[in-house]
Protein backbone atom coordinates (compact mmCIF):
# COMPACT_ATOMS: atom_id res chain seq x y z
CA UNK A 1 22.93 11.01 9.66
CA UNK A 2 23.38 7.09 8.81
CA UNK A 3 21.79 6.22 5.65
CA UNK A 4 21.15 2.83 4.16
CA UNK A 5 21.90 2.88 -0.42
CA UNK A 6 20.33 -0.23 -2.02
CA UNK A 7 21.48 -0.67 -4.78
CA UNK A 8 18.93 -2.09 -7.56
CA UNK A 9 20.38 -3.30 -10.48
CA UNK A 10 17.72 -3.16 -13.15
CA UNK A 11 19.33 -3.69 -16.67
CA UNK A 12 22.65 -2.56 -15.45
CA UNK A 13 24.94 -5.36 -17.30
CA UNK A 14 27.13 -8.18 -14.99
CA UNK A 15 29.94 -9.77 -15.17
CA UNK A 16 29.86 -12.79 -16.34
CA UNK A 17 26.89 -11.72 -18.62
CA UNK A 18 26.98 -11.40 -21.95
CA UNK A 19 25.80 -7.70 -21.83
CA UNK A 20 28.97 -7.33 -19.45
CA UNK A 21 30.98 -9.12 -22.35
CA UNK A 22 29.73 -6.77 -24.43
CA UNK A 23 31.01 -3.52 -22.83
CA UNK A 24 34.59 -2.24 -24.08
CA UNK A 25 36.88 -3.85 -21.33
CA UNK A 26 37.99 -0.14 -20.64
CA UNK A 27 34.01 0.85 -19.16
CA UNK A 28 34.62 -2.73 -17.42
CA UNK A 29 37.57 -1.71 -15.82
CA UNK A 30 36.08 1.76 -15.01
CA UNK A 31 33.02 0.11 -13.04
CA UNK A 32 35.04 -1.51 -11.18
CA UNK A 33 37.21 1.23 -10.26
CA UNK A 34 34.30 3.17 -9.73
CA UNK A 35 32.78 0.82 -7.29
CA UNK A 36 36.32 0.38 -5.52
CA UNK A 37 36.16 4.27 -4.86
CA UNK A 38 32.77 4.18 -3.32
CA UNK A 39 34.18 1.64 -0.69
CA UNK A 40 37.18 3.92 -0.20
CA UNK A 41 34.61 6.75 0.29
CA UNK A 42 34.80 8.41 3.85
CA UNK A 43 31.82 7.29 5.82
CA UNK A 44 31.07 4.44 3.45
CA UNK A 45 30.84 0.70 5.12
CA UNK A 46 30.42 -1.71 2.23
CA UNK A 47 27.64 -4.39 2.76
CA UNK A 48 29.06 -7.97 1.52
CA UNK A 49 28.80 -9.07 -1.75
CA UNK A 50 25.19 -10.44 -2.72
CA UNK A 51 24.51 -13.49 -4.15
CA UNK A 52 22.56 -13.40 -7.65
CA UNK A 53 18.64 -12.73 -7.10
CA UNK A 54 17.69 -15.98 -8.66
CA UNK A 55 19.47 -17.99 -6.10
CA UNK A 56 17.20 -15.93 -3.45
CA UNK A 57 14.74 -17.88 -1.23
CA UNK A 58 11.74 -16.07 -0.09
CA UNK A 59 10.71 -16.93 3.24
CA UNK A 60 6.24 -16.14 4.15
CA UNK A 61 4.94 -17.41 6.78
CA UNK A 62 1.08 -18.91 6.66
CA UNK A 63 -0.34 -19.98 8.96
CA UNK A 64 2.38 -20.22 11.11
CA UNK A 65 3.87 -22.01 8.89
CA UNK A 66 7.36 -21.06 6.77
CA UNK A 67 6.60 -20.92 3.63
CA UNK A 68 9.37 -20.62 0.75
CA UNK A 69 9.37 -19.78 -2.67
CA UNK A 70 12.41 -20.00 -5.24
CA UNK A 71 13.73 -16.34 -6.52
CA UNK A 72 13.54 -13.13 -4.62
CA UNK A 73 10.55 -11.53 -2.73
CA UNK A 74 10.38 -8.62 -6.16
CA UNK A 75 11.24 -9.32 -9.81
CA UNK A 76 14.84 -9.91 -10.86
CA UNK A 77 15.15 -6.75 -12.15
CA UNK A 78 13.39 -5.25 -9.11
CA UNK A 79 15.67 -7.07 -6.62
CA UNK A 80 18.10 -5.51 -4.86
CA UNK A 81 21.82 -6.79 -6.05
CA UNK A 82 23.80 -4.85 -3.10
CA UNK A 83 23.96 -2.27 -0.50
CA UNK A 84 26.28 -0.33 1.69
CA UNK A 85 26.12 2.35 4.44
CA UNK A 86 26.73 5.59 4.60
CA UNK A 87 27.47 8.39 7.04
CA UNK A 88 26.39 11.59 6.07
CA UNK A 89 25.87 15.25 6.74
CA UNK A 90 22.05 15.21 5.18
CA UNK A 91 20.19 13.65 2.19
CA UNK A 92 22.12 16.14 -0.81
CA UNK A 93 25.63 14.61 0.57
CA UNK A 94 23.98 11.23 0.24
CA UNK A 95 22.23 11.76 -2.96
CA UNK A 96 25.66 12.81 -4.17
CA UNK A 97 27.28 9.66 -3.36
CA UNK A 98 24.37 7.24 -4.67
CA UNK A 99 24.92 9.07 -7.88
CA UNK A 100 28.63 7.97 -7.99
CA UNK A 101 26.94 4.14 -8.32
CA UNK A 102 28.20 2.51 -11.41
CA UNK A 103 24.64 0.90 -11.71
CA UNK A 104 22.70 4.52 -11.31
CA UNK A 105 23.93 4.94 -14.80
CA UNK A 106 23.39 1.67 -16.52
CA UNK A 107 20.25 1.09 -16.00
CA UNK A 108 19.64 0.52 -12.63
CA UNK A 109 18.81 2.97 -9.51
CA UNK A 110 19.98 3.59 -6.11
CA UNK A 111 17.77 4.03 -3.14
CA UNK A 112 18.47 6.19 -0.32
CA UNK A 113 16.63 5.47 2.98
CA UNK A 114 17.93 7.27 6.65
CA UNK A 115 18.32 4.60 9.23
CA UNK A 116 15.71 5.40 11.77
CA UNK A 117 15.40 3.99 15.68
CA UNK A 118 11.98 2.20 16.28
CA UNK A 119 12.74 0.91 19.45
């Protein structure tokens, strides 16, 4: 089963942050590690790096018109700050993985959605 993990990054601390400058540089180094695992992961296929959600446009369209608006579509600390997908044998393997996400456990959360065929 192909799932899609978003990846929401809440409070989790970033670099270049001063709540990232804040962590011990050995957590620092850990998160990255961690996050280099998950893209070693069998069945994992990193999405590319996101861009911060303040440099987001939002795109509407009114009356058949584009409409934009600075920022992302949700709060910043709603917004999704990455993604990757993942081939799995059901939602516990997945679950299992999404836990492994540095951000799960710094404040953020990790969605799991199946990929589904709608057409």
């Amino acid at each position: 089963m192909t799932y899609v993990l978003m990846i929401y990054q809440g409070t989790t601390p970033l670099p270049g942050t001063e709540a990232w400058d804040a962590l011990p540089a050995d957590e620092q180094k850990q998160i990255y590690a961690d996050y280099g695992a998950l893209n070693q992961t069998p069945g994992v296929t990193p999405g590319p790096p996101l861009g911060l959600p303040q440099n987001a446009t939002t795109v509407r369209v009114e009356d058949g018109k584009a409409v934009t608006a600075d920022g992302p579509y949700a709060g910043v600390k709603e917004a999704v700050g990455g993604y990757f997908v993942l081939e799995a044998d059901d939602l516990d393997a997945a679950i299992e993985v999404a836990a492994r996400v540095p951000a799960a456990r710094h404040g953020g959360a990790i969605e799991v959605r199946p990929v589904e065929k709608y057409w």
